[in-house]
Protein backbone atom coordinates (compact mmCIF):
# COMPACT_ATOMS: atom_id res chain seq x y z
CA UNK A 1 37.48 74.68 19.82
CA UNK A 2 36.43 72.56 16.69
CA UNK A 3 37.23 74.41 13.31
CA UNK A 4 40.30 75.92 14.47
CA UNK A 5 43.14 73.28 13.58
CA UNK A 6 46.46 73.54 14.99
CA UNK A 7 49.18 74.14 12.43
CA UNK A 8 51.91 71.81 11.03
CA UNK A 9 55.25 72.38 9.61
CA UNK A 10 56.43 75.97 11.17
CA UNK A 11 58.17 76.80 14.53
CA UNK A 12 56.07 78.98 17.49
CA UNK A 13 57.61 81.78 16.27
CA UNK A 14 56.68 81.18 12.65
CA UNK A 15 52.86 80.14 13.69
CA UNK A 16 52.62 83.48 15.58
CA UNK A 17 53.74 85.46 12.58
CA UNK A 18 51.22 83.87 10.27
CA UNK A 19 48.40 83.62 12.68
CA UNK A 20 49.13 87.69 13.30
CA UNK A 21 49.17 88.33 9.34
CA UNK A 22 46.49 86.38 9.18
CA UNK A 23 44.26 88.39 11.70
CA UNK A 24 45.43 91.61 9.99
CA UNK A 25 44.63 90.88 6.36
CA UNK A 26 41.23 89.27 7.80
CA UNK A 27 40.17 92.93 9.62
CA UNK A 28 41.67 94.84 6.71
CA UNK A 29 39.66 92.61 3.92
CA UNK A 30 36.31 91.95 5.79
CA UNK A 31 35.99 95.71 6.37
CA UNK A 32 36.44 96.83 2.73
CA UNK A 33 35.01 94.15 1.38
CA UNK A 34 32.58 92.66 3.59
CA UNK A 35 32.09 88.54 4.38
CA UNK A 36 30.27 87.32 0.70
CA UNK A 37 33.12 88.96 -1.28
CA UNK A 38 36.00 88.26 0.76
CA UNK A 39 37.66 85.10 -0.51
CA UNK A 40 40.75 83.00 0.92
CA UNK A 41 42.35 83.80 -1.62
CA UNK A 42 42.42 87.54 -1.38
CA UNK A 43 43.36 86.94 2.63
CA UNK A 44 46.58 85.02 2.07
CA UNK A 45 47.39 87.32 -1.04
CA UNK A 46 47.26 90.27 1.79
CA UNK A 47 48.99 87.95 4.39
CA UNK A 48 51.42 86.87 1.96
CA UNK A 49 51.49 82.94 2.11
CA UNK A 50 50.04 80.23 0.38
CA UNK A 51 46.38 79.63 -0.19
CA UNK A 52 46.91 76.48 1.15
CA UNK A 53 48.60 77.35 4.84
CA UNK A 54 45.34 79.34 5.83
CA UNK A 55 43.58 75.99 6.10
CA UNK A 56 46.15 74.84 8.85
CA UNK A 57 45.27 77.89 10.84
CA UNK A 58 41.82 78.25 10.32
CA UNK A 59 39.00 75.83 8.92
CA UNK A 60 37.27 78.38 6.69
CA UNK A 61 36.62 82.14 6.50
CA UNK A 62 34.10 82.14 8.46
CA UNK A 63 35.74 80.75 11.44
CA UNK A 64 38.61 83.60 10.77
CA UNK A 65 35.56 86.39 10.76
CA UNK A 66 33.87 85.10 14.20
CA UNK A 67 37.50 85.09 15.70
CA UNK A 68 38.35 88.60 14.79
CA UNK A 69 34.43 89.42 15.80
CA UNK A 70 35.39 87.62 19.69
CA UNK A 71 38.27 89.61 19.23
CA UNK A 72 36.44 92.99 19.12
CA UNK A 73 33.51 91.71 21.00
CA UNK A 74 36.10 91.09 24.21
CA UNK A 75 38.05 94.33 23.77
CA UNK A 76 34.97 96.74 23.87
CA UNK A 77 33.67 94.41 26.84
CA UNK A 78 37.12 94.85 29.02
CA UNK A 79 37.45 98.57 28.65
CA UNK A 80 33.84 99.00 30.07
CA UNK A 81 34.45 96.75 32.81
CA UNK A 82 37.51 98.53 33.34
CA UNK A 83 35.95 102.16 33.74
CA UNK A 84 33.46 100.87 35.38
CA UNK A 85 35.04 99.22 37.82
CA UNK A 86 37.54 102.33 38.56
CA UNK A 87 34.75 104.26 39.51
CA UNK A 88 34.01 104.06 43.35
CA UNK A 89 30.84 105.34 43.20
CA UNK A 90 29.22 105.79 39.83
CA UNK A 91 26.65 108.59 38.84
CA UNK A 92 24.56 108.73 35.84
CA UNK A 93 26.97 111.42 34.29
CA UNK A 94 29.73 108.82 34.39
CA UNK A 95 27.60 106.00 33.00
CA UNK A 96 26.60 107.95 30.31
CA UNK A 97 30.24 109.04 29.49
CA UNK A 98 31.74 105.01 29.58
CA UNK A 99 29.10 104.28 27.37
CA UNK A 100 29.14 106.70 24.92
CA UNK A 101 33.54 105.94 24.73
CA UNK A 102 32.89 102.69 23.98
CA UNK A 103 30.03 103.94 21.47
CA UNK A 104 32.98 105.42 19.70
CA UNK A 105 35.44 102.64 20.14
CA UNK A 106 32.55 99.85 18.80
CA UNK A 107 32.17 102.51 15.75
CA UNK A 108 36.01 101.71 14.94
CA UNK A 109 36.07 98.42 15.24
CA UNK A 110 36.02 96.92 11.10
CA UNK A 111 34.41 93.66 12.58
CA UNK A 112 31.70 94.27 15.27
CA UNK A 113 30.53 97.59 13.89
CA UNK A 114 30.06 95.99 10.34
CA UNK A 115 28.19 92.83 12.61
CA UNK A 116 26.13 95.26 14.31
CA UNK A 117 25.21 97.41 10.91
CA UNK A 118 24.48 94.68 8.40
CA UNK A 119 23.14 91.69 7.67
CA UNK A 120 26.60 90.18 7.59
CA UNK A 121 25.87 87.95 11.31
CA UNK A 122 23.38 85.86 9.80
CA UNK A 123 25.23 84.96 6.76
CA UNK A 124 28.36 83.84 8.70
CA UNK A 125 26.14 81.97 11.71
CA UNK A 126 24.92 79.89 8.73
CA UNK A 127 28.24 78.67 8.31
CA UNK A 128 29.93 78.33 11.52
CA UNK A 129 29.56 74.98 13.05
CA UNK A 130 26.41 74.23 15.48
CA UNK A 131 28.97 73.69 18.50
CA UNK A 132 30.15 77.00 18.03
CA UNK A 133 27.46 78.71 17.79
CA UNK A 134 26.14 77.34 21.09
CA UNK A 135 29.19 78.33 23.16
CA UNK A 136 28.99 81.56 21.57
CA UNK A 137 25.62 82.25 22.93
CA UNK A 138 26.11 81.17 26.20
CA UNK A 139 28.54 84.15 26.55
CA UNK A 140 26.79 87.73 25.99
CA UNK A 141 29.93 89.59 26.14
CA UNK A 142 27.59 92.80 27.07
CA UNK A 143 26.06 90.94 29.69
CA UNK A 144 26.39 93.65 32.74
CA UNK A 145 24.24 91.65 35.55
CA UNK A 146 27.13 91.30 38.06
CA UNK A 147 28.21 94.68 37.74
CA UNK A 148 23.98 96.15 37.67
CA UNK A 149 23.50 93.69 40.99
CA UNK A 150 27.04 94.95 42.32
CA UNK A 151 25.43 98.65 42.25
CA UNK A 152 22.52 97.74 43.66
CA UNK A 153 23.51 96.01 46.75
CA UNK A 154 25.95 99.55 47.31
CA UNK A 155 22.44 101.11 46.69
CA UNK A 156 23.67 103.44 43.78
CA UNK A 157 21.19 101.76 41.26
CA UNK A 158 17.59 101.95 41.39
CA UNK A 159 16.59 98.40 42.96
CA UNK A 160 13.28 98.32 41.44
CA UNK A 161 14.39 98.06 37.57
CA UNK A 162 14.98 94.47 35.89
CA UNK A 163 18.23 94.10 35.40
CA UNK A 164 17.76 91.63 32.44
CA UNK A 165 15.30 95.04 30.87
CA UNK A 166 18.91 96.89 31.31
CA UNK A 167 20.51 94.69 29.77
CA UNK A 168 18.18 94.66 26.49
CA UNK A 169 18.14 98.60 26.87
CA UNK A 170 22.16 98.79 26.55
CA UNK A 171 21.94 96.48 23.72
CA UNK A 172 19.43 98.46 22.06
CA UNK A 173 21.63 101.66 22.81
CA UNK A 174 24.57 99.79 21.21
CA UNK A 175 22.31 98.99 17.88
CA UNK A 176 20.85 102.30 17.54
CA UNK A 177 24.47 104.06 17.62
CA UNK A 178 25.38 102.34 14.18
CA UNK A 179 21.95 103.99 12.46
CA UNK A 180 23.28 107.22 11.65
CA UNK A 181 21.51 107.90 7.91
CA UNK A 182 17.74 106.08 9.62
CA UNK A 183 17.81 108.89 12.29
CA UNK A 184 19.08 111.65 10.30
CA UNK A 185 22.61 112.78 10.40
CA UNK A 186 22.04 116.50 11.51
CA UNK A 187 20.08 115.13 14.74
CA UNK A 188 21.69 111.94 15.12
CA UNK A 189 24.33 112.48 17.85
CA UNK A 190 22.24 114.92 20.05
CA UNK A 191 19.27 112.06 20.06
CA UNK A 192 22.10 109.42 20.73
CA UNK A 193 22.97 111.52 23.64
CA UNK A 194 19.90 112.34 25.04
CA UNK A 195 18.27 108.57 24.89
CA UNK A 196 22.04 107.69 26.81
CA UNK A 197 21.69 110.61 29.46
CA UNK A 198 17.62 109.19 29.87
CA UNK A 199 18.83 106.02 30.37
CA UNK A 200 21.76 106.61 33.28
CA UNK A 201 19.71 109.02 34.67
CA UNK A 202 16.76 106.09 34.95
CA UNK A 203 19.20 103.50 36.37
CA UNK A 204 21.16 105.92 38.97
CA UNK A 205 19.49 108.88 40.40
CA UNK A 206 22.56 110.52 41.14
CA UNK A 207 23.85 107.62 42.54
CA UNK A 208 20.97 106.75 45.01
CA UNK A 209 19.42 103.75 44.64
CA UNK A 210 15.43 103.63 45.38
CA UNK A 211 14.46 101.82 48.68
């Protein structure tokens, strides 16, 4: 991947040691501090080497930001697969219950929830290389058609709903969950729960998909 330059001068063991203090000080600034005020400076202070060395590791903040976002992105994405997929025959009370985990898990993550809250995205896909960018969005890492068309064949989705609508419905779920002060803290989490119940309910009918 362009921006990402391989580094000179230390051992494998010595590269994974930065690289990993690197990734560390980059989730610990970015989420105090945000994107704008994070410099490379204050990331190699908190990694502890030279201002210089981050350059052979990374081509520029940004590029250290959208790593640790792919980082986040791909995490959240495998556990859902995961529960998902461990389920032999999944009901709307068990959609609704994977989803609102990884609700919780996205919430945690310093990256992806700040992505997902803010205005931070469009700052850093301003400065990430056009490449990039274009391999980035031919991945939606909350993409769910195989599984959706998966469920449908075993008739436990409803075959009549647009996948692709699903998909934009989860995503809106996912956006929504990060809005806690717009909605109003004292009724945030039991409208959170009951547009998630709605939802599974919608796709799975207890499981039997619609003829």
């Amino acid at each position: 991947m362009r921006g990402i330059m391989p580094p000179r001068g230390f051992n494998e063991t010595e590269e994974a040691r930065i690289k990993e203090a690197l990734i560390h000080s980059g989730r610990e600034r970015f989420a105090k501090t945000g994107l704008k005020k994070t410099s490379i400076n204050d990331l190699t202070k908190a990694a502890g080497i030279a201002q210089g060395t981050f350059y052979k590791f990374f081509d520029s903040k940004e590029l250290l930001y959208f790593t640790l976002l792919k980082q986040e992105e791909e995490a959240v994405r495998e556990m859902l697969f995961t529960d998902f997929q461990s389920v032999a025959k999944i009901t709307p009370r068990q959609f609704a219950r994977i989803l609102s985990k990884a609700l919780l898990i996205i919430e945690q993550m310093p990256v992806l929830a700040r992505v997902m809250r803010t205005e931070e995205f469009d700052l850093l896909v301003r400065k990430l290389p056009s490449d990039i960018l274009t391999e980035y969005d031919e991945v939606d890492p909350f993409n769910f058609t195989s599984l959706m068309n998966h469920w449908k064949l075993q008739g436990q989705m409803d075959k009549s709903l647009s996948v692709e609508v699903l998909n934009g419905v989860i995503k809106l779920v996912f956006q929504l969950s990060l809005h806690h002060q717009d909605v109003g803290e004292e009724v945030f989490e039991e409208s959170l729960t009951f547009i998630i119940e709605s939802v599974s309910e919608k796709m799975f009918k207890e499981g039997k998909g619609k003829k």
